[in-house]
PDB file of N, CA and C in Angstrom:
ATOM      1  N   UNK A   1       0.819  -1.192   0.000  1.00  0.00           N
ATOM      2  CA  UNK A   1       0.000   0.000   0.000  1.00  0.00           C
ATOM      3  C   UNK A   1       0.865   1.259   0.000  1.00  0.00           C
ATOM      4  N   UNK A   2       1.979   1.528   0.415  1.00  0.00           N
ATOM      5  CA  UNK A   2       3.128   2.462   0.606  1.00  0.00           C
ATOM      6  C   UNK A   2       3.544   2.492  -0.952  1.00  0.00           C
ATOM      7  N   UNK A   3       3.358   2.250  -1.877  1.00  0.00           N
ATOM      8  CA  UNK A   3       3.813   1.766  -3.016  1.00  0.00           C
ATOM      9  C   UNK A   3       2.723   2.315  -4.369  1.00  0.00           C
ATOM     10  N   UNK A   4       3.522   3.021  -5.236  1.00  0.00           N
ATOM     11  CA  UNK A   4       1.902   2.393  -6.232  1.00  0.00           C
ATOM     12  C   UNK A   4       1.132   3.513  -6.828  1.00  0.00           C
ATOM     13  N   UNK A   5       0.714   4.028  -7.706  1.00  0.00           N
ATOM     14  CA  UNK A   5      -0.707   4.386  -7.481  1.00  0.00           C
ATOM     15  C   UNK A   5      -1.768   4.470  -7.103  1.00  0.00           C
ATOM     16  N   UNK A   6      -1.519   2.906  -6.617  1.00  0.00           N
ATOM     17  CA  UNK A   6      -3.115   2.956  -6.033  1.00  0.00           C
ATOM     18  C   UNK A   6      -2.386   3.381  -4.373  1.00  0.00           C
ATOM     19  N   UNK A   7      -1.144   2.809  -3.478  1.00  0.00           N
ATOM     20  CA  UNK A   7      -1.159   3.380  -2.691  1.00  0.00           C
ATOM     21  C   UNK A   7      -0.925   4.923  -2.212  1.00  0.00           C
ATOM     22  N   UNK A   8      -0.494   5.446  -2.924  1.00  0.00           N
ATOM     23  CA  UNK A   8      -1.132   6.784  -2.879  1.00  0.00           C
ATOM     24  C   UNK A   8      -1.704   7.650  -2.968  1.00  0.00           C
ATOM     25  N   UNK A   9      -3.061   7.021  -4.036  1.00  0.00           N
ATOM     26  CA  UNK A   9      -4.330   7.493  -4.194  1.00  0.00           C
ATOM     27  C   UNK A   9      -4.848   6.730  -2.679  1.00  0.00           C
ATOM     28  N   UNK A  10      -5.016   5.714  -1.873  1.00  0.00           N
ATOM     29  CA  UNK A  10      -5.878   5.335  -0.923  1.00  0.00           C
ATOM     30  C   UNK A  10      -5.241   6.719   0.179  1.00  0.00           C
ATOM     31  N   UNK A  11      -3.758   7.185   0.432  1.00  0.00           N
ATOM     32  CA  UNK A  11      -2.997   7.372   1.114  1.00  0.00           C
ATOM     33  C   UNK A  11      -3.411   8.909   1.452  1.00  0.00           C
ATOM     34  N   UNK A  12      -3.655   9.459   0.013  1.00  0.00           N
ATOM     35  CA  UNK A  12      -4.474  11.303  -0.327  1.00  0.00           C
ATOM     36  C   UNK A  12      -5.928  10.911  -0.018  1.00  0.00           C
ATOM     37  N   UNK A  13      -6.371   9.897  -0.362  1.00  0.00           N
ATOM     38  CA  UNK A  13      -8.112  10.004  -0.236  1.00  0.00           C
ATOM     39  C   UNK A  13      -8.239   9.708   1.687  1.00  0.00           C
ATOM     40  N   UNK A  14      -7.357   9.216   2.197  1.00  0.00           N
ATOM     41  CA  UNK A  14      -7.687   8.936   3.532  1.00  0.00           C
ATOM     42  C   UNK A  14      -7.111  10.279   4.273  1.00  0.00           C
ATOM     43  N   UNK A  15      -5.883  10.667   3.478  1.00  0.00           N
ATOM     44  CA  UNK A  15      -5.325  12.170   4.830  1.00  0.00           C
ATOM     45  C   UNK A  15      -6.772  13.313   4.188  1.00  0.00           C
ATOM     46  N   UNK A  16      -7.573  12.899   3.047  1.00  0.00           N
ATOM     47  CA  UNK A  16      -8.363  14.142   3.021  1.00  0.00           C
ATOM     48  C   UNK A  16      -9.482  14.321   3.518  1.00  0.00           C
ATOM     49  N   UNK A  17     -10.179  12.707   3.766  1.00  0.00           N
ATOM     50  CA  UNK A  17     -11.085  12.760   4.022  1.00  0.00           C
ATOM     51  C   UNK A  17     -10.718  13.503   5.635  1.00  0.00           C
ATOM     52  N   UNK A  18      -9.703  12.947   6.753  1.00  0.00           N
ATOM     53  CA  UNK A  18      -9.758  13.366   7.828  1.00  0.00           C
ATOM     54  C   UNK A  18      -9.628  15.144   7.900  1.00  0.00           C
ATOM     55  N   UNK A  19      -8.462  15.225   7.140  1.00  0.00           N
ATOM     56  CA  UNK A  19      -8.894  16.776   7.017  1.00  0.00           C
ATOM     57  C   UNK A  19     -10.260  17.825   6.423  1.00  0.00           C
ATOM     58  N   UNK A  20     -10.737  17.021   6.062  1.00  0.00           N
ATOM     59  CA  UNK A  20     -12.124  17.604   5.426  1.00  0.00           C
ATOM     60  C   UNK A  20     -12.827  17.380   6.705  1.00  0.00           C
ATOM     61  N   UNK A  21     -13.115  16.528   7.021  1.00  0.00           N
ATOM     62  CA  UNK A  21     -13.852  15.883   8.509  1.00  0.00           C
ATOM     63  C   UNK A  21     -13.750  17.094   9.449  1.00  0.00           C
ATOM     64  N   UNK A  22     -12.111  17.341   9.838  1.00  0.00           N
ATOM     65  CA  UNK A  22     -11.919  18.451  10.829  1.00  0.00           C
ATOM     66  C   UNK A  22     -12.206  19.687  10.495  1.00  0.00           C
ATOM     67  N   UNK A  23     -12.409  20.202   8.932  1.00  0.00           N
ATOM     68  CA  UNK A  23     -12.520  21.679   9.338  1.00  0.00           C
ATOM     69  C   UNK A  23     -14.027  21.652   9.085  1.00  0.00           C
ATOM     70  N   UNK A  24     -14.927  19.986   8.730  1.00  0.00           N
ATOM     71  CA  UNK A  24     -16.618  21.240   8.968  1.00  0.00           C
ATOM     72  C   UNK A  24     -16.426  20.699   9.943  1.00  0.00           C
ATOM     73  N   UNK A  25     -15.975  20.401  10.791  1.00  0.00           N
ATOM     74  CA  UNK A  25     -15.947  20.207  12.716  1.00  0.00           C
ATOM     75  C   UNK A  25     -16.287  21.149  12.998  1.00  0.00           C
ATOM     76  N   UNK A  26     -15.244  22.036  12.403  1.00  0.00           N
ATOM     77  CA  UNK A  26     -15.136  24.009  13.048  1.00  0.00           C
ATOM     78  C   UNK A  26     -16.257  24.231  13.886  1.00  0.00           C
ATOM     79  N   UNK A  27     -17.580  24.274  12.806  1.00  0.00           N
ATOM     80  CA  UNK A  27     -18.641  25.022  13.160  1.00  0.00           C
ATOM     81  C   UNK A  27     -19.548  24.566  14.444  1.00  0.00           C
ATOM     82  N   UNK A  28     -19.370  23.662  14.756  1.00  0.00           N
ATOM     83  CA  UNK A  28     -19.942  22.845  15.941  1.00  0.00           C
ATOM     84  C   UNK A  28     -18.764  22.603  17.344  1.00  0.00           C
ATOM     85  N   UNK A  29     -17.703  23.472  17.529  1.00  0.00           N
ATOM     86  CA  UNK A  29     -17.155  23.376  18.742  1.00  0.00           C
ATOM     87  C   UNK A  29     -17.314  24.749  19.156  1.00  0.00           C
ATOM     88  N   UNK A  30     -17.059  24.175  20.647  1.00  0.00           N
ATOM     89  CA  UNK A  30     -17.457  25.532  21.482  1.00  0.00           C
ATOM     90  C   UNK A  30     -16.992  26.340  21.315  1.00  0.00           C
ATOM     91  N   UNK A  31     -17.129  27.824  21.909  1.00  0.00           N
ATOM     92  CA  UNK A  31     -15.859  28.586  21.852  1.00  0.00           C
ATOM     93  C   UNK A  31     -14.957  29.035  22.348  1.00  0.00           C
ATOM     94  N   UNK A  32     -14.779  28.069  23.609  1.00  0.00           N
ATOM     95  CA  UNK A  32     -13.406  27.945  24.246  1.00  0.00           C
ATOM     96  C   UNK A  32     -12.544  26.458  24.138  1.00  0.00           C
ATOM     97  N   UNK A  33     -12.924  26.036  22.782  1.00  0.00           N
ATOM     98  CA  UNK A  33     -11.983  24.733  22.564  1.00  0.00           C
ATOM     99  C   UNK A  33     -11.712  25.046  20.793  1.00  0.00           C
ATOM    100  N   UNK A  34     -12.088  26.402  20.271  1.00  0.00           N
ATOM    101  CA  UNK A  34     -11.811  27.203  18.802  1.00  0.00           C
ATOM    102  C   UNK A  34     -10.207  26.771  19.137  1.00  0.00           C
ATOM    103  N   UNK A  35      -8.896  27.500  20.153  1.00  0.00           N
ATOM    104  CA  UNK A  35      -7.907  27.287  20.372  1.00  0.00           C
ATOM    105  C   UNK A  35      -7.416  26.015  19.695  1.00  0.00           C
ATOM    106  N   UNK A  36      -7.775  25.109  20.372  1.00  0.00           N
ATOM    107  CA  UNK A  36      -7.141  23.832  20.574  1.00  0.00           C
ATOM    108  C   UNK A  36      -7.231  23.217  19.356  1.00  0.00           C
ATOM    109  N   UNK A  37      -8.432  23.377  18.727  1.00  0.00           N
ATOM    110  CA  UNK A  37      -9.124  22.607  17.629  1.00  0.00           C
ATOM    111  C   UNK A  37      -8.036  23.548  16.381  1.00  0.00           C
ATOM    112  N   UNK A  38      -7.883  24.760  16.069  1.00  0.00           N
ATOM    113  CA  UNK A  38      -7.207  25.856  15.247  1.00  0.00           C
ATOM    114  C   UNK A  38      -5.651  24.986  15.399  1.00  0.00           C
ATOM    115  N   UNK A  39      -4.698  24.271  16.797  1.00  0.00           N
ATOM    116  CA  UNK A  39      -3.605  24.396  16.835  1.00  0.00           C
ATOM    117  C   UNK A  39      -3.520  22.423  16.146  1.00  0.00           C
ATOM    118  N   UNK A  40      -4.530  21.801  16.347  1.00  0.00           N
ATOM    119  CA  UNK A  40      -4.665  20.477  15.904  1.00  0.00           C
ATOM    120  C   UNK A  40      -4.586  20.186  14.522  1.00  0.00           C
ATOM    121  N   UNK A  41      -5.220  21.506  13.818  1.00  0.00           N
ATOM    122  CA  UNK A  41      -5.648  21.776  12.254  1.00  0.00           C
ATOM    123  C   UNK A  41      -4.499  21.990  11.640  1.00  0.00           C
ATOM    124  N   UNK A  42      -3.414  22.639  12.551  1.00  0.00           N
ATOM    125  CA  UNK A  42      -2.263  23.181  12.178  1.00  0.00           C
ATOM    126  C   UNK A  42      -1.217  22.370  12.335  1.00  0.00           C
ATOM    127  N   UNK A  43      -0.994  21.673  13.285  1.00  0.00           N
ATOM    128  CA  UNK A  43      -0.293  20.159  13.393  1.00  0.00           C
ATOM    129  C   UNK A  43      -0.160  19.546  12.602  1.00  0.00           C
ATOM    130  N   UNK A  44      -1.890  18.912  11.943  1.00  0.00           N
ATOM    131  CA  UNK A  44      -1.754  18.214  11.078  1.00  0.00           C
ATOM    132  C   UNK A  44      -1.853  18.457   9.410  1.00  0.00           C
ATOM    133  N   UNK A  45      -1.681  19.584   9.194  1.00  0.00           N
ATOM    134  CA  UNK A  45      -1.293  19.905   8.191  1.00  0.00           C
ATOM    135  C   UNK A  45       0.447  20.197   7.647  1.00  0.00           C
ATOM    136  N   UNK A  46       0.874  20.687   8.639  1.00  0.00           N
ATOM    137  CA  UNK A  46       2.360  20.465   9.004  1.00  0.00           C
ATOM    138  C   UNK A  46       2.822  19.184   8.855  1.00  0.00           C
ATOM    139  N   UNK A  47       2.279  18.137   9.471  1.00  0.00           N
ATOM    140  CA  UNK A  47       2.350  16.816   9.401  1.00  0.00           C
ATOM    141  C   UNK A  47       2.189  16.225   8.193  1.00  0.00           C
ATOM    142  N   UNK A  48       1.032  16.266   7.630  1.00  0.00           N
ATOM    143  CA  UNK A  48       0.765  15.836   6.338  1.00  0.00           C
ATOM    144  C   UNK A  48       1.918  16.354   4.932  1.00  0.00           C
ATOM    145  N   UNK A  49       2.194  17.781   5.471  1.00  0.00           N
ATOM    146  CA  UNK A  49       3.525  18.171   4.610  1.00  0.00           C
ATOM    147  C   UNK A  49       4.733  17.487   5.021  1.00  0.00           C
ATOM    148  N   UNK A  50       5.245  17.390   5.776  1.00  0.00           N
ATOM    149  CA  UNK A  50       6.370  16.906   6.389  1.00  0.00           C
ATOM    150  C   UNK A  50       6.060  14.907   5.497  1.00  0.00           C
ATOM    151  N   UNK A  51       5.033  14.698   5.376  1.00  0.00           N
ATOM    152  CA  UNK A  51       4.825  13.375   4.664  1.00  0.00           C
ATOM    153  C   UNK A  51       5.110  13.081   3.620  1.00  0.00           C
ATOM    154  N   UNK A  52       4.892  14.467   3.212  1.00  0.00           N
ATOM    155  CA  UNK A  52       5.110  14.119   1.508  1.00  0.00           C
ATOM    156  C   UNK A  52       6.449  14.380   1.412  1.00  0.00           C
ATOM    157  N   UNK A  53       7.195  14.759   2.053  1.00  0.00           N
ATOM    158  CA  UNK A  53       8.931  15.409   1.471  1.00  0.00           C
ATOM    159  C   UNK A  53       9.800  14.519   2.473  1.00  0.00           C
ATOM    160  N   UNK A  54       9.156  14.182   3.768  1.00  0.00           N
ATOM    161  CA  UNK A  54      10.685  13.332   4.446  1.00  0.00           C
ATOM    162  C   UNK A  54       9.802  11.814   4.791  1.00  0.00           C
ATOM    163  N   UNK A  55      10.065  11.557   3.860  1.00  0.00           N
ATOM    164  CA  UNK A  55      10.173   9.725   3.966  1.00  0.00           C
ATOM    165  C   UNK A  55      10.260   9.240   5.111  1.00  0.00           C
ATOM    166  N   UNK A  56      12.160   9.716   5.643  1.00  0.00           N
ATOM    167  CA  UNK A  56      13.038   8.933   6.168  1.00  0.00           C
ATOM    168  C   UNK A  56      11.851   8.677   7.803  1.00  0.00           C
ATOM    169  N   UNK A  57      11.039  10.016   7.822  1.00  0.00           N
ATOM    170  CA  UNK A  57      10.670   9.503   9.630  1.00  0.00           C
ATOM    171  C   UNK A  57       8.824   9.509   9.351  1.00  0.00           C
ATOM    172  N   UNK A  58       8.611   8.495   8.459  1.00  0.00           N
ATOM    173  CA  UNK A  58       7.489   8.486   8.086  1.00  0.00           C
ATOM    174  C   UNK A  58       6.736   7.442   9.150  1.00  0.00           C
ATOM    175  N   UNK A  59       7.727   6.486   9.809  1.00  0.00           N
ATOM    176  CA  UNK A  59       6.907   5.623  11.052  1.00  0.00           C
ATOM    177  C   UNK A  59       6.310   6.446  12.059  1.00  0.00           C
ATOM    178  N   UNK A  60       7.311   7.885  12.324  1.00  0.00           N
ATOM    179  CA  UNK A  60       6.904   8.818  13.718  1.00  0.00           C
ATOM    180  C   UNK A  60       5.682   9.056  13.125  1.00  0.00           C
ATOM    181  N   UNK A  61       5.656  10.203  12.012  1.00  0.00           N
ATOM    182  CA  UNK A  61       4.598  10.851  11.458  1.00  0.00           C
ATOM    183  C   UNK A  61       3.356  10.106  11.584  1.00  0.00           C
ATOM    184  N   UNK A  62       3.438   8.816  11.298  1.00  0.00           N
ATOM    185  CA  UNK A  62       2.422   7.591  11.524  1.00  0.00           C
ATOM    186  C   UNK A  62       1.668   7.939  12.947  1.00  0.00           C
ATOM    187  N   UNK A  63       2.727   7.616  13.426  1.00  0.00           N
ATOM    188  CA  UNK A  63       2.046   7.962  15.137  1.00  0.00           C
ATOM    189  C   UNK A  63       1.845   9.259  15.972  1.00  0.00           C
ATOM    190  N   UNK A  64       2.157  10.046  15.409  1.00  0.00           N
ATOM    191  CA  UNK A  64       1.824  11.708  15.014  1.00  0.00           C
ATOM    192  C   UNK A  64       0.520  11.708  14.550  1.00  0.00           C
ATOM    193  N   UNK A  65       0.140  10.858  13.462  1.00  0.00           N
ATOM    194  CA  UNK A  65      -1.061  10.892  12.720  1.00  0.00           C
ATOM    195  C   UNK A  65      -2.213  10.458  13.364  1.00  0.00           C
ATOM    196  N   UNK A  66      -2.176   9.571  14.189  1.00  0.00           N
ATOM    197  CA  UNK A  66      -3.088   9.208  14.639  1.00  0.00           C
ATOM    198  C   UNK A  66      -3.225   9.099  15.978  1.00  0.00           C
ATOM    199  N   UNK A  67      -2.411   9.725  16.893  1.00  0.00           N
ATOM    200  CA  UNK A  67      -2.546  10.650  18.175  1.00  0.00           C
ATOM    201  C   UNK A  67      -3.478  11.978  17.906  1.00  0.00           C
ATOM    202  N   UNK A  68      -3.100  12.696  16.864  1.00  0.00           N
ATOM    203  CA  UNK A  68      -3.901  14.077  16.625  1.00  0.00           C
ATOM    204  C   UNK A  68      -5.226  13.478  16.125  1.00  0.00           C
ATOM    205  N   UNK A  69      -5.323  12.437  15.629  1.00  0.00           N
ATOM    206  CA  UNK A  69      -6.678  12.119  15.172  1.00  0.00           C
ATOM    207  C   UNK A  69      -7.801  11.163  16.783  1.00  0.00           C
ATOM    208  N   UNK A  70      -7.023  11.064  17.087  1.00  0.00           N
ATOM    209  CA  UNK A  70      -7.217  10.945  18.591  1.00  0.00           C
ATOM    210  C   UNK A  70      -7.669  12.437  19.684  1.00  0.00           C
ATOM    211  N   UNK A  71      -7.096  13.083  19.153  1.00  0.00           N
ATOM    212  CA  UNK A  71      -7.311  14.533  20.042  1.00  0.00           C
ATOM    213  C   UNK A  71      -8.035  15.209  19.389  1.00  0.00           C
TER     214      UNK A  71
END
């Protein structure tokens, strides 16, 4: 799956759906957790860049990935 066309079409269709997921979140959190939710959005977009250009620490990013999808 790391491999491929097809694994990196499953690889973009899954980091988008979660990012799509989180920002219509937006509109339905309170507004003293706007903060937290704004610095999570920003994490993982950082993250998701950092994916596409450094390979080498793509196991961390893994678990980066799905801690923030956890929070």
């Amino acid at each position: 799956m790391e491999s491929g066309i097809v694994g990196l079409v499953t690889f973009v269709g899954l980091y988008c759906f979660i990012l799509l997921k989180i920002f219509r979140s937006r509109k339905d959190i309170a507004e003293e957790d706007k903060t937290m939710h704004a610095a999570i959005m920003g994490a993982m977009t950082v993250m998701l860049f950092m994916m596409t250009n450094v390979a080498m620490f793509a196991p961390q990013l893994n678990y980066l990935l799905w801690s923030l999808i956890a929070a």
